[in-house]
Protein backbone atom coordinates (compact mmCIF):
# COMPACT_ATOMS: atom_id res chain seq x y z
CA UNK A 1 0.00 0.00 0.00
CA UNK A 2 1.16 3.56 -1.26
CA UNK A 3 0.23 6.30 1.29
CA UNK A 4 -0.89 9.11 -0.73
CA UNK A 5 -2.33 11.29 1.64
CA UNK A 6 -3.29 11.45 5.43
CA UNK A 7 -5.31 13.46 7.79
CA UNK A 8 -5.45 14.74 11.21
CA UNK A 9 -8.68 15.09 13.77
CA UNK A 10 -8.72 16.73 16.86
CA UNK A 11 -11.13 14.87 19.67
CA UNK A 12 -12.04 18.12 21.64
CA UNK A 13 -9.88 20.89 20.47
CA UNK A 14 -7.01 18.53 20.85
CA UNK A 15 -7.61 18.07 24.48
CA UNK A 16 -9.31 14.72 23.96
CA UNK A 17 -6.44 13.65 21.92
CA UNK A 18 -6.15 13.13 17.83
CA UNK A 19 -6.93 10.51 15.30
CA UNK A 20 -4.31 10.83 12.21
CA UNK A 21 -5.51 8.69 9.13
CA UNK A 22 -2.93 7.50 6.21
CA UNK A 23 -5.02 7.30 3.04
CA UNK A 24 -3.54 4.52 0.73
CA UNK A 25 -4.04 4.43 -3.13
CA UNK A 26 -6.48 1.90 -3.22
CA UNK A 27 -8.70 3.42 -0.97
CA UNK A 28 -7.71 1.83 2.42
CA UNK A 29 -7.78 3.90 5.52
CA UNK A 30 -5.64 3.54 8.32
CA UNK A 31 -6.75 5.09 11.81
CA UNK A 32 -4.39 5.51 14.40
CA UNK A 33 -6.25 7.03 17.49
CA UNK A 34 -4.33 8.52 20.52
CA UNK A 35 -5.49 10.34 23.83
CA UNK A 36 -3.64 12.79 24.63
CA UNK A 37 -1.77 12.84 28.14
CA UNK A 38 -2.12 14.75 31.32
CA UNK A 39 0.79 17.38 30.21
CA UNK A 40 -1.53 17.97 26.88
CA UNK A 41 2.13 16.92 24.95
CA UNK A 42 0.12 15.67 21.83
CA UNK A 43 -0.57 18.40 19.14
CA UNK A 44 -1.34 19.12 15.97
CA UNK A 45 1.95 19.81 14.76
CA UNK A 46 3.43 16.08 16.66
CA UNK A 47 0.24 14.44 16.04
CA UNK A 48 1.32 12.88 12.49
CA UNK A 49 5.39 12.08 14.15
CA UNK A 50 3.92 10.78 17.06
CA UNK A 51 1.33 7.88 14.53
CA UNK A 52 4.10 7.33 12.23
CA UNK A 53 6.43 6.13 15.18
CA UNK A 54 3.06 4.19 16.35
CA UNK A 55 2.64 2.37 13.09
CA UNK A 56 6.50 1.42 13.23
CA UNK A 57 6.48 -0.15 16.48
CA UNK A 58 3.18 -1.54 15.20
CA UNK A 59 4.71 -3.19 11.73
CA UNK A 60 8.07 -4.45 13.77
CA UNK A 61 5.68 -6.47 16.61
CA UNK A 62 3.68 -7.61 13.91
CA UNK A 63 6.85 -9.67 12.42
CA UNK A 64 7.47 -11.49 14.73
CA UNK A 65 5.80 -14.30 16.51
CA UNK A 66 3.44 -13.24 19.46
CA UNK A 67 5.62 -14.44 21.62
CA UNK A 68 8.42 -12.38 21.35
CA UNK A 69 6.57 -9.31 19.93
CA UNK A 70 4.18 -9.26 23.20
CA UNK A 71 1.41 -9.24 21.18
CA UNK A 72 -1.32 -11.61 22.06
CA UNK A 73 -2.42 -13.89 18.91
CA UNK A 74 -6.40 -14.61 19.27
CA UNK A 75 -7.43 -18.16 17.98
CA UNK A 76 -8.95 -19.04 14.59
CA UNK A 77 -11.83 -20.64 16.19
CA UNK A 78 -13.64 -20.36 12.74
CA UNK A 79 -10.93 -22.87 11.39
CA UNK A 80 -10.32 -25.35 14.35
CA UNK A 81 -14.12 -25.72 13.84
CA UNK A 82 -14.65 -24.11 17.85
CA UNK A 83 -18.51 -23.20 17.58
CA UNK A 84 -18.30 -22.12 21.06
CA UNK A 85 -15.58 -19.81 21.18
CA UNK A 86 -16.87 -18.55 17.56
CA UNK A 87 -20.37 -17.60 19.44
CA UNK A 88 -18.28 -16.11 22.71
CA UNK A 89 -16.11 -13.78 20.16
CA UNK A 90 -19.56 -12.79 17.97
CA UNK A 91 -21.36 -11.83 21.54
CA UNK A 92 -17.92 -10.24 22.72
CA UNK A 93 -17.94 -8.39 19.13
CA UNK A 94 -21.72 -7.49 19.36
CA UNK A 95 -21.67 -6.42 22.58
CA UNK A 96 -18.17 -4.18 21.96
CA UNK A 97 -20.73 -2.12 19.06
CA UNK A 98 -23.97 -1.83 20.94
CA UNK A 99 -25.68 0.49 20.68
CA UNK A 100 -24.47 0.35 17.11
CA UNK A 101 -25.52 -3.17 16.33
CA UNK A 102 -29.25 -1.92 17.15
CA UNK A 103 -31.67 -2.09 13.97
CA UNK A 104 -32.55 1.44 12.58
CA UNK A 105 -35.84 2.32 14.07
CA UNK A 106 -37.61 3.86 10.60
CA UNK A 107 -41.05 6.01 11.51
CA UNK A 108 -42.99 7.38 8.80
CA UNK A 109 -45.83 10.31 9.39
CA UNK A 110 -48.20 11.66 6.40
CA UNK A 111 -50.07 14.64 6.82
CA UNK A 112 -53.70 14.49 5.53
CA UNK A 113 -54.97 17.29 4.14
CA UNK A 114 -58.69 18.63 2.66
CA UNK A 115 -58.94 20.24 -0.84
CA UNK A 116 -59.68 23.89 -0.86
């Protein structure tokens, strides 16, 4: 993936922290969110540094096994055929989007009206 453009949002004037996004060229988005700390460090001007060096440390765990990267590998249970753990990670993933995962509640009014 090519980066070919990225983006920076402030959560609360910057007090909440920033989410910096790397745009790729075939339309993937990358989101790299991060609270900002007590001494309000984080800024726009550091923001993009600060996700870059993020995404590093991120691509050099991710090469090596999860045991040496510290990195916790979740289990395939899809593949080892584990219907149970497959239903506890869909009610773990349902529950981690509620309200989200609630149908859209669609109300339709009409107004009635005489002719004049």
């Amino acid at each position: 993936m090519q980066v070919i453009g990225t983006q920076v949002i402030s959560a609360h004037g910057g007090k909440g922290g920033f989410t910096v996004e790397f745009v790729g060229d075939g339309g993937e988005v990358v989101s790299v969110q991060m609270p900002n700390d007590a001494a309000q460090s984080l800024n726009r001007g550091n923001a993009l540094g600060r996700a870059r060096e993020l995404m590093a440390r991120f691509a050099s765990a991710h090469s090596g096994t999860s045991e040496t990267s510290g990195i916790a590998a979740r289990p395939d249970a899809r593949s080892a055929g584990d219907r149970e753990t497959v239903e506890e990670q869909l009610d773990e993933g349902l529950e981690d989007t509620f309200p989200a995962s609630d149908p859209v509640s669609i109300t339709s009014t009409s107004i009635t009206g005489t002719k004049r």
